[in-house]
C-alpha atoms as a PDB file:
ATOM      1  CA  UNK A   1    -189.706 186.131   8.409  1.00  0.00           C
ATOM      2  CA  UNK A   2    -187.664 184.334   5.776  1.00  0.00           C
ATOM      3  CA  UNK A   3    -188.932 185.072   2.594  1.00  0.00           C
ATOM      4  CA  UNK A   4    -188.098 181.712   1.272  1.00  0.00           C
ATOM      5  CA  UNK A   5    -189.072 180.088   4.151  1.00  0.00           C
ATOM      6  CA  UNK A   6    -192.449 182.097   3.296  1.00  0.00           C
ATOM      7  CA  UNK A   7    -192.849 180.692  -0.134  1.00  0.00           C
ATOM      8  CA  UNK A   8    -192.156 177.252   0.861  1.00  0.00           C
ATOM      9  CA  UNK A   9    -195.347 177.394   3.342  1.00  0.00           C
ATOM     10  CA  UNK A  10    -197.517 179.322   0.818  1.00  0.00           C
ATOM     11  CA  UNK A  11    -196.314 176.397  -1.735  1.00  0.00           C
ATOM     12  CA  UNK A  12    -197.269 173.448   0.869  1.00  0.00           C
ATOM     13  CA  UNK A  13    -200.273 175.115   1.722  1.00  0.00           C
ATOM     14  CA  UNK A  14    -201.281 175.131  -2.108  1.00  0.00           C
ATOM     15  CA  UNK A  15    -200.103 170.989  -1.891  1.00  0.00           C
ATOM     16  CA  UNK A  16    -202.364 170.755   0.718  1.00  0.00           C
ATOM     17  CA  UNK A  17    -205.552 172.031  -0.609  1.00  0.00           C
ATOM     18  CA  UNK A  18    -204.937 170.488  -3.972  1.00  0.00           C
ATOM     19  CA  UNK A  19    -204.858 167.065  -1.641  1.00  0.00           C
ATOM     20  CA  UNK A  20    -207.832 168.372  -0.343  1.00  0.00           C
ATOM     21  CA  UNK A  21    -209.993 168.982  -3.606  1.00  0.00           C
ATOM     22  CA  UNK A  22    -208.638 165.492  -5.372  1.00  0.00           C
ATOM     23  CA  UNK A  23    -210.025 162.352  -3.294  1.00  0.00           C
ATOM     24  CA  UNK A  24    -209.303 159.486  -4.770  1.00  0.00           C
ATOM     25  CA  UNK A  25    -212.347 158.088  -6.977  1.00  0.00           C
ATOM     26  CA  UNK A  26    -213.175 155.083  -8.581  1.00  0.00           C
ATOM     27  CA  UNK A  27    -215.646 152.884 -10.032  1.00  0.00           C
ATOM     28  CA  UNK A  28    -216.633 149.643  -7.658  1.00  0.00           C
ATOM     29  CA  UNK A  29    -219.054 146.863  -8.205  1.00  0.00           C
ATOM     30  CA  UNK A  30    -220.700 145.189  -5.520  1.00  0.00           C
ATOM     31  CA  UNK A  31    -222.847 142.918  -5.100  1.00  0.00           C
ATOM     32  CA  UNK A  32    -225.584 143.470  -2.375  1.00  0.00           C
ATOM     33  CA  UNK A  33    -229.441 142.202  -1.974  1.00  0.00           C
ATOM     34  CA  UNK A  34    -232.670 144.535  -3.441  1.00  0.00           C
ATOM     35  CA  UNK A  35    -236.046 144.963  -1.018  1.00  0.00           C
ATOM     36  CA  UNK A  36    -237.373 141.875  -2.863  1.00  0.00           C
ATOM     37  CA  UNK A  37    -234.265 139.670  -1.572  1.00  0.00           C
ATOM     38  CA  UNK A  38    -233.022 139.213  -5.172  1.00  0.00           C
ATOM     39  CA  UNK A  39    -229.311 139.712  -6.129  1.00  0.00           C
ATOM     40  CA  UNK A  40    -228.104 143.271  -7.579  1.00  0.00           C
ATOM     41  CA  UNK A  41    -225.135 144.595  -8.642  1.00  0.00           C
ATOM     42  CA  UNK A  42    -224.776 148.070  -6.733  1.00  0.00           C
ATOM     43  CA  UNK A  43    -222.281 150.712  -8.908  1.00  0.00           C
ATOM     44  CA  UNK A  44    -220.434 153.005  -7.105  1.00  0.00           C
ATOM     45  CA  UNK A  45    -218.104 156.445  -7.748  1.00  0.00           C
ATOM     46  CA  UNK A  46    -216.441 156.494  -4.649  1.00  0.00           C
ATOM     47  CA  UNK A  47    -212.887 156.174  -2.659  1.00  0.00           C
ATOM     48  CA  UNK A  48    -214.219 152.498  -1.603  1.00  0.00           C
ATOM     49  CA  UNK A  49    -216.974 150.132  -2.562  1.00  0.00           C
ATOM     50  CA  UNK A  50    -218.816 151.386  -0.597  1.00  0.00           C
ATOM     51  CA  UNK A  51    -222.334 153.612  -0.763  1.00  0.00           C
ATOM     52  CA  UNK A  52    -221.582 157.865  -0.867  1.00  0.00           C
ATOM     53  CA  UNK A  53    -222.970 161.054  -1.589  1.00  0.00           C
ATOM     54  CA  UNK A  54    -222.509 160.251  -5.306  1.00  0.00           C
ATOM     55  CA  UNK A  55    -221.026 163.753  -6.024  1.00  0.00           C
ATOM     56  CA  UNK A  56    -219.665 162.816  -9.309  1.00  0.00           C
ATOM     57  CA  UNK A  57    -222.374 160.347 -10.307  1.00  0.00           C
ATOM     58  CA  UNK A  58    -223.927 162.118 -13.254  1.00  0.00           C
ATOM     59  CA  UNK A  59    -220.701 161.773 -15.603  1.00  0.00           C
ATOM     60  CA  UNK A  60    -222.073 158.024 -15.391  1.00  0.00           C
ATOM     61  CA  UNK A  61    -225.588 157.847 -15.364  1.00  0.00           C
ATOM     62  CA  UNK A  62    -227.385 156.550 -18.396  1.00  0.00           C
ATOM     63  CA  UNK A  63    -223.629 156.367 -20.462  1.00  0.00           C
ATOM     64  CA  UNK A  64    -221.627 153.472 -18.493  1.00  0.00           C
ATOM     65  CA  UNK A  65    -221.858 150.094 -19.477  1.00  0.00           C
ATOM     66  CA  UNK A  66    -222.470 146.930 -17.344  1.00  0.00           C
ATOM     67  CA  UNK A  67    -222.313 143.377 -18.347  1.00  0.00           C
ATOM     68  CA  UNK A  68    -223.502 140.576 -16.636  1.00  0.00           C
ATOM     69  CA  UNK A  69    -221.620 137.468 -17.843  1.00  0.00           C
ATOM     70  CA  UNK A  70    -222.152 133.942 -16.699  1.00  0.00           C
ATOM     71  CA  UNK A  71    -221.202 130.354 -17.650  1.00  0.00           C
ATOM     72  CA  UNK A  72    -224.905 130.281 -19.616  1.00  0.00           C
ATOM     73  CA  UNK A  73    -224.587 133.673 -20.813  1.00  0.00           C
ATOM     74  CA  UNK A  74    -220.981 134.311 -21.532  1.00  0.00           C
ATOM     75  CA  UNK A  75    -221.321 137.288 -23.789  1.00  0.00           C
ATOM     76  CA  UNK A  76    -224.545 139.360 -23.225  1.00  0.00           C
ATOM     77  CA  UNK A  77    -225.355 142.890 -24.393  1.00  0.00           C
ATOM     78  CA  UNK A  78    -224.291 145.801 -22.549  1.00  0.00           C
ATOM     79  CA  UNK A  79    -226.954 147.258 -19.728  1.00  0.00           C
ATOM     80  CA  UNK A  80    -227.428 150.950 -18.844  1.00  0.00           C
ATOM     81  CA  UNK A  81    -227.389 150.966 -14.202  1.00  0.00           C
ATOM     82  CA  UNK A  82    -230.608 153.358 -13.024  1.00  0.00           C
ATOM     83  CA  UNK A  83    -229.969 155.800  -9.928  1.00  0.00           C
ATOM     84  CA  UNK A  84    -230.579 154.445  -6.714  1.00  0.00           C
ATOM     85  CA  UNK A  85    -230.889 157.345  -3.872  1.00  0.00           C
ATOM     86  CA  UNK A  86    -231.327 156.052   0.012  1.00  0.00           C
ATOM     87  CA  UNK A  87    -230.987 159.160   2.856  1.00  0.00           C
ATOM     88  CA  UNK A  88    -227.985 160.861   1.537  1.00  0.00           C
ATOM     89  CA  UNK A  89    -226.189 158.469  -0.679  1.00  0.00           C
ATOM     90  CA  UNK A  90    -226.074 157.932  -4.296  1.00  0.00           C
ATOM     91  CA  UNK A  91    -225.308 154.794  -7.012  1.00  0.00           C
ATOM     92  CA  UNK A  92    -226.185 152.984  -9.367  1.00  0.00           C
ATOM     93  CA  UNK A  93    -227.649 149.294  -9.768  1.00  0.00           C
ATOM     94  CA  UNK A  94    -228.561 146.751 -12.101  1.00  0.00           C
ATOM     95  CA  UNK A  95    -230.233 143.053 -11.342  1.00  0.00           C
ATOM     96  CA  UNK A  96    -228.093 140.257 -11.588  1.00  0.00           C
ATOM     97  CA  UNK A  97    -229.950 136.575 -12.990  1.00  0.00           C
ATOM     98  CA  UNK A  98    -229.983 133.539 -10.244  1.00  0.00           C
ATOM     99  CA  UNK A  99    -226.500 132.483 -11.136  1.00  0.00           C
ATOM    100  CA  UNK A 100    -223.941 131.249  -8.783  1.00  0.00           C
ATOM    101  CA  UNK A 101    -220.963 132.108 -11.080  1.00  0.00           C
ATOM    102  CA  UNK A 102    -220.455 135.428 -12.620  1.00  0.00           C
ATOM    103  CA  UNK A 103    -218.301 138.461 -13.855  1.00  0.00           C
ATOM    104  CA  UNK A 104    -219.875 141.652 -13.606  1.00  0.00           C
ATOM    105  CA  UNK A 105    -218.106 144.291 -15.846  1.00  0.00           C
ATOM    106  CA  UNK A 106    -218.220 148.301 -15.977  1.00  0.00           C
ATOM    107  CA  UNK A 107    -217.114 150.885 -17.757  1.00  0.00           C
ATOM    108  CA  UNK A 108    -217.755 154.639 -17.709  1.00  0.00           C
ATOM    109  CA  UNK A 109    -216.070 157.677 -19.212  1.00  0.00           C
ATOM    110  CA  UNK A 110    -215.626 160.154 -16.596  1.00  0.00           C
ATOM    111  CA  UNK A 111    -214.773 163.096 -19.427  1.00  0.00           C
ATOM    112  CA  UNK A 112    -211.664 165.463 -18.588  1.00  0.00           C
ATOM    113  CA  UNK A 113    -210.657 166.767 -15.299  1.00  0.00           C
ATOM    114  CA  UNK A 114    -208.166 169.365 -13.819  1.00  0.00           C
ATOM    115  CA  UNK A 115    -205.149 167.724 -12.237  1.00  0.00           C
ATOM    116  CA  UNK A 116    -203.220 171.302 -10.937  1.00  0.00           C
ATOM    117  CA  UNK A 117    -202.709 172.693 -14.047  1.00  0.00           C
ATOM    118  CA  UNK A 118    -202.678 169.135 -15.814  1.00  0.00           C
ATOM    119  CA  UNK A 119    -206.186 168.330 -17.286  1.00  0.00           C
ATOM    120  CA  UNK A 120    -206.733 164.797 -17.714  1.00  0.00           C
ATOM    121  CA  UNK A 121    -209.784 162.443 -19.445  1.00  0.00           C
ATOM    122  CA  UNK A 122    -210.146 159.853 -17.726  1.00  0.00           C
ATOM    123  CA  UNK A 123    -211.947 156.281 -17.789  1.00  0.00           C
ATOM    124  CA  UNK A 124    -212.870 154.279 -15.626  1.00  0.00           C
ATOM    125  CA  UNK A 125    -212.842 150.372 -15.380  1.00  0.00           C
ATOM    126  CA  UNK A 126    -214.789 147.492 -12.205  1.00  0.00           C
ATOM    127  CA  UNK A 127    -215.002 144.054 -12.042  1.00  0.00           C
ATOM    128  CA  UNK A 128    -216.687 141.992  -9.696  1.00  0.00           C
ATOM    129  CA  UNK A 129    -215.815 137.850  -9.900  1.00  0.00           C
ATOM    130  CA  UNK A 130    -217.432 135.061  -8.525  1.00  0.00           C
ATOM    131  CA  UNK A 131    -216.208 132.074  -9.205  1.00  0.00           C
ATOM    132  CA  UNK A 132    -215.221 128.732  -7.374  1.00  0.00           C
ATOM    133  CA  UNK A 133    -212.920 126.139 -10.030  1.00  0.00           C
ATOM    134  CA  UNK A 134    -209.894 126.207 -12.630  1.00  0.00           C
ATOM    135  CA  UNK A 135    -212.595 126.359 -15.566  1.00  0.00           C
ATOM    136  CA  UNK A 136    -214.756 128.471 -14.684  1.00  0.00           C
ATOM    137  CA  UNK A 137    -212.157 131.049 -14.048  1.00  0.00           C
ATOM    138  CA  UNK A 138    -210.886 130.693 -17.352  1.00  0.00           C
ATOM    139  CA  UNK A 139    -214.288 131.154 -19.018  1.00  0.00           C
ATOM    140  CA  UNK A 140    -214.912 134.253 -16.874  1.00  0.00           C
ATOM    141  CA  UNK A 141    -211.468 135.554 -15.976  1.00  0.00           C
ATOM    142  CA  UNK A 142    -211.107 138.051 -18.676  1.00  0.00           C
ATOM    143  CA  UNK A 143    -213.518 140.340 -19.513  1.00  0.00           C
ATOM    144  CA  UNK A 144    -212.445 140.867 -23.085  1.00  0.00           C
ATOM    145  CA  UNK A 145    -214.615 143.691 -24.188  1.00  0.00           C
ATOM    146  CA  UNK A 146    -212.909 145.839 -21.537  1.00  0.00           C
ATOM    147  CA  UNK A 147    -209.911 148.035 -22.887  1.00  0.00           C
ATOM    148  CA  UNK A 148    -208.006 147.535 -19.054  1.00  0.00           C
ATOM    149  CA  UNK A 149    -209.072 144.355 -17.647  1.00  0.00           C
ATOM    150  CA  UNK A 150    -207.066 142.495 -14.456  1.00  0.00           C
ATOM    151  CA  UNK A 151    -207.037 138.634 -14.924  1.00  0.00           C
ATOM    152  CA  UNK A 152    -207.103 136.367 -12.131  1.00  0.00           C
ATOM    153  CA  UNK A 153    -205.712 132.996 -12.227  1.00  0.00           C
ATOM    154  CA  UNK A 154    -204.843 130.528  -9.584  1.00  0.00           C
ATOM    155  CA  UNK A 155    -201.488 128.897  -9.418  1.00  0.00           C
ATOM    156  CA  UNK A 156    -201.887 126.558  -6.628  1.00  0.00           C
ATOM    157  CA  UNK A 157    -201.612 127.987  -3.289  1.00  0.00           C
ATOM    158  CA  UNK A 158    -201.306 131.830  -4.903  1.00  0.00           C
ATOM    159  CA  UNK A 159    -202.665 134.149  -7.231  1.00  0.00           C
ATOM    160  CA  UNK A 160    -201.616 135.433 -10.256  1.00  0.00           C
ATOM    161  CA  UNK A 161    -203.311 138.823 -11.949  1.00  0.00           C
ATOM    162  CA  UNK A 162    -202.215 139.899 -15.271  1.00  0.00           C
ATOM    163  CA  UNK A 163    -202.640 143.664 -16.175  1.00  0.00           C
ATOM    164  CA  UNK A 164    -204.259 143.458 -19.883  1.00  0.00           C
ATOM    165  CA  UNK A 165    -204.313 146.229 -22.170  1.00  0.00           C
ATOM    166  CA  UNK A 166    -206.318 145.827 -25.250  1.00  0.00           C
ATOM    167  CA  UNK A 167    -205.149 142.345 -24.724  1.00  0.00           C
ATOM    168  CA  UNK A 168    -201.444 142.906 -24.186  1.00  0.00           C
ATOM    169  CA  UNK A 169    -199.697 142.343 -20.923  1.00  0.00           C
ATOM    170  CA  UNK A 170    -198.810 145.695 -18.915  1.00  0.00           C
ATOM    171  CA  UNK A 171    -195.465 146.113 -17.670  1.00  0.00           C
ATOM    172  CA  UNK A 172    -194.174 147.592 -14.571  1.00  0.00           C
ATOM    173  CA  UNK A 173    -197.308 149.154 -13.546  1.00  0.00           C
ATOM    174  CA  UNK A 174    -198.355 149.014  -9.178  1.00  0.00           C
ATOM    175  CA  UNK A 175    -201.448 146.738  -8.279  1.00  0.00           C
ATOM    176  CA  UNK A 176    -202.804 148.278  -5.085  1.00  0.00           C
ATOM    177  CA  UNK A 177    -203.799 144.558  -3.155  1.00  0.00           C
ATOM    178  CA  UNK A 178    -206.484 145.130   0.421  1.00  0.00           C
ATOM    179  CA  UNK A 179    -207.649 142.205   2.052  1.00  0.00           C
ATOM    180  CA  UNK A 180    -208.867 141.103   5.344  1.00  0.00           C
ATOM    181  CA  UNK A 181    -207.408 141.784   8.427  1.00  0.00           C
ATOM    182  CA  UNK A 182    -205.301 144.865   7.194  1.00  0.00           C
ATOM    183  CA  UNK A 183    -204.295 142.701   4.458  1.00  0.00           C
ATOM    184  CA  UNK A 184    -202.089 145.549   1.894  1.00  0.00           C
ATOM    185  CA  UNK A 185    -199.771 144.676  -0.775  1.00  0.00           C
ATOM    186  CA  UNK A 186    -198.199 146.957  -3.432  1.00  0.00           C
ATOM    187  CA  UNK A 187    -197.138 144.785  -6.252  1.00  0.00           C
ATOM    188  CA  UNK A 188    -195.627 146.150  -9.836  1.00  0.00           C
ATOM    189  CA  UNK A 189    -195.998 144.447 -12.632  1.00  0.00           C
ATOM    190  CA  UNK A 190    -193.435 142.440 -14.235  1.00  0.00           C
ATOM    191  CA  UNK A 191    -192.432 141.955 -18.380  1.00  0.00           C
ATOM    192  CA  UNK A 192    -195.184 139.708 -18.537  1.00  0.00           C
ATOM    193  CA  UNK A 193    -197.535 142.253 -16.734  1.00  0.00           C
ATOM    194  CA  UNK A 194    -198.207 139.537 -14.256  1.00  0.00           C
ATOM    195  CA  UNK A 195    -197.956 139.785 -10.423  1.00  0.00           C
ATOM    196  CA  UNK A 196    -198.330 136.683  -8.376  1.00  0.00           C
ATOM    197  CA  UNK A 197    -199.511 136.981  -4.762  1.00  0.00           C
ATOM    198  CA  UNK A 198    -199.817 135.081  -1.562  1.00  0.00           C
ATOM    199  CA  UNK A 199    -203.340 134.739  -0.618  1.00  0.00           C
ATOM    200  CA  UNK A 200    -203.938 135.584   3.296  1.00  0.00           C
ATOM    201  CA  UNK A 201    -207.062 135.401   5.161  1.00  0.00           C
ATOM    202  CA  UNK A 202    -209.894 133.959   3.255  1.00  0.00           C
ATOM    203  CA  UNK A 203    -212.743 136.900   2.316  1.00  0.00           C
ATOM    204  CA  UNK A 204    -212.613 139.807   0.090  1.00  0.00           C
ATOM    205  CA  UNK A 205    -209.653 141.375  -1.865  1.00  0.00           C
ATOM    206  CA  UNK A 206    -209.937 144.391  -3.810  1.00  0.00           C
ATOM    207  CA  UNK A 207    -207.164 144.856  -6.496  1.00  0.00           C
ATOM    208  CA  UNK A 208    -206.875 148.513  -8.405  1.00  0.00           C
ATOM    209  CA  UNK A 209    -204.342 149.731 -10.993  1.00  0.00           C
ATOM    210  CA  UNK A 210    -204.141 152.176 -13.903  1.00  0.00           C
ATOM    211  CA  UNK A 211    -202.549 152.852 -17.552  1.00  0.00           C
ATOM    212  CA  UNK A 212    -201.512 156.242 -19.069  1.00  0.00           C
ATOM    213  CA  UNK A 213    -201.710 157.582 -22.551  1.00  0.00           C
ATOM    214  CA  UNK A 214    -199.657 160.611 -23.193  1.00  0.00           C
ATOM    215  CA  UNK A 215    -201.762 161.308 -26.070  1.00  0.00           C
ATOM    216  CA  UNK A 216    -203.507 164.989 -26.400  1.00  0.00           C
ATOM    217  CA  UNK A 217    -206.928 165.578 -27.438  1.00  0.00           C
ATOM    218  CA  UNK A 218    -210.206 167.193 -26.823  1.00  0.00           C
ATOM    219  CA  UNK A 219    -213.220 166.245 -25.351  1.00  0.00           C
ATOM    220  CA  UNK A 220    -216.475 167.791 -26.127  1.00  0.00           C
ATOM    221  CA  UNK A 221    -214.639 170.886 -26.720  1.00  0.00           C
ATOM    222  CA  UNK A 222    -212.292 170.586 -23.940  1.00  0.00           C
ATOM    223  CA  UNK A 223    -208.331 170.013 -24.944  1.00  0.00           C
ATOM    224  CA  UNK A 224    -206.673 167.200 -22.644  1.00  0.00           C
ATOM    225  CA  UNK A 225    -202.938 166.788 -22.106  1.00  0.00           C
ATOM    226  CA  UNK A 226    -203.336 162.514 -21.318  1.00  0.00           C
ATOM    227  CA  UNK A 227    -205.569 160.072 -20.832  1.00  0.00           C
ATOM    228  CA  UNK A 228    -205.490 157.950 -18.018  1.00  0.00           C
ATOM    229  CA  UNK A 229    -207.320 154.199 -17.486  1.00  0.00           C
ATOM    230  CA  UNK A 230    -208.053 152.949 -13.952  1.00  0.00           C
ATOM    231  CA  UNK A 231    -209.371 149.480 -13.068  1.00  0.00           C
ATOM    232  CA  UNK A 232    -210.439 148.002 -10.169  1.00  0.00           C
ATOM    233  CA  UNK A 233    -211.408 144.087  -9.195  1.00  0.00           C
ATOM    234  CA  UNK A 234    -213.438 142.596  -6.059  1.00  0.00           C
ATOM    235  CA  UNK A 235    -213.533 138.953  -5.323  1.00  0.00           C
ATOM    236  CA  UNK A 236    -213.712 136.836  -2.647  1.00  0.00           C
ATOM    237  CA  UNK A 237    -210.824 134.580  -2.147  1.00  0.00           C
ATOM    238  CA  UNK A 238    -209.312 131.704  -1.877  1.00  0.00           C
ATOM    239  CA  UNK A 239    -212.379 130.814  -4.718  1.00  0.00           C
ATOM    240  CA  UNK A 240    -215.274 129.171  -4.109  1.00  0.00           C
ATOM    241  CA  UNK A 241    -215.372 131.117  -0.602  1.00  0.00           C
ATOM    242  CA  UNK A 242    -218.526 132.497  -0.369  1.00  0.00           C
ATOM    243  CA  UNK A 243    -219.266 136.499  -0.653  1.00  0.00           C
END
């Protein structure tokens, strides 16, 4: 055989498996019902919102940060999410007060992790909004103790989502956009770091992106080569639409 044609199979072989050992993680919040009927944000580590084996859960127990903010409580301290464990699945949950607008906000360091030969730290951003006017969605919209927040604002018949960095817009970054009824859009960013979008079919949209740092560190004693943000956001659209 070939010898090149030999290492080219050996090398897509490699591309393969490395495929196979990175799924594609994030942090979700969702918001699902407890035994008692109440209202609780569920926190998940997973490729969708969605409940898993929780195989990476422990880089987030007891360390994230949730924050439950409403129109009465528009600020509130920081929460630590327990461990929930149901047949083989794993997450993380904290109760959510009888409001019927809210922003729950996450964040959780993740620590460093082996990209090829590329190791990375990463954090991790979620969002999940409920919200049904104009001013409500401008007292909840951003969630401004968040480094990476997405900020929804409605612009008559569409959507517009700034990417935030410490505060600053984002430019020319992708916002991954699923919705109902195969509903996918791939917008980037523009100067502004705004995208503005079409709404489809009315029920939920999930919205992800991410921000790089080329800056090299260490991390509890393990050197890093950059730092990498991801975010994602679930709400229910056009507003006011029920979840």
């Amino acid at each position: 055989m070939n010898r090149s044609l030999t290492n080219f199979g050996l090398v897509l072989v490699g591309l393969v498996l490395s495929c196979q050992e990175l799924p594609a993680h994030y942090l979700w919040v969702a918001v699902g019902k407890d035994t008692d009927d109440g209202n609780v944000a569920n926190i998940y580590f997973e490729e969708a919102p969605a409940p898993g084996d929780g195989h990476y859960l422990d880089h987030f127990l007891g360390t994230s940060d949730v924050w439950v903010r409403t129109l009465q409580d528009p600020s509130p301290e920081p929460m630590k999410a327990s461990e929930v464990k149901e047949d083989e699945n794993r997450w993380m949950r904290v109760p959510l007060p009888e409001a019927d607008e809210y922003s729950i906000d996450s964040y959780g360091k993740f620590g460093v992790y082996e990209y090829g030969e590329t190791k990375v730290l990463l954090h991790y951003y979620a969002r999940n909004l409920k919200v049904s006017s104009h001013d409500t969605i401008h007292e909840l919209g951003q969630a401004e103790q968040m480094d990476l927040d997405l900020v929804p604002h409605d612009v008559g018949q569409q959507l517009e989502l700034k990417l935030l960095w410490k505060g600053k817009p984002v430019p020319e970054r992708m916002i991954f956009v699923r919705g109902p009824k195969g509903y996918r859009k791939n917008i980037e960013t523009d100067a502004n770091g705004r995208i503005l979008l079409e709404i489809g079919d009315s029920g939920k949209y999930s919205f992800r992106s991410s921000l790089e740092e080329p800056t090299p560190g260490e991390e509890k004693g393990e050197a890093y080569a950059l730092i990498r943000h991801n975010i994602t956001l679930l709400m229910n659209l056009p507003f006011g639409n029920a979840p």
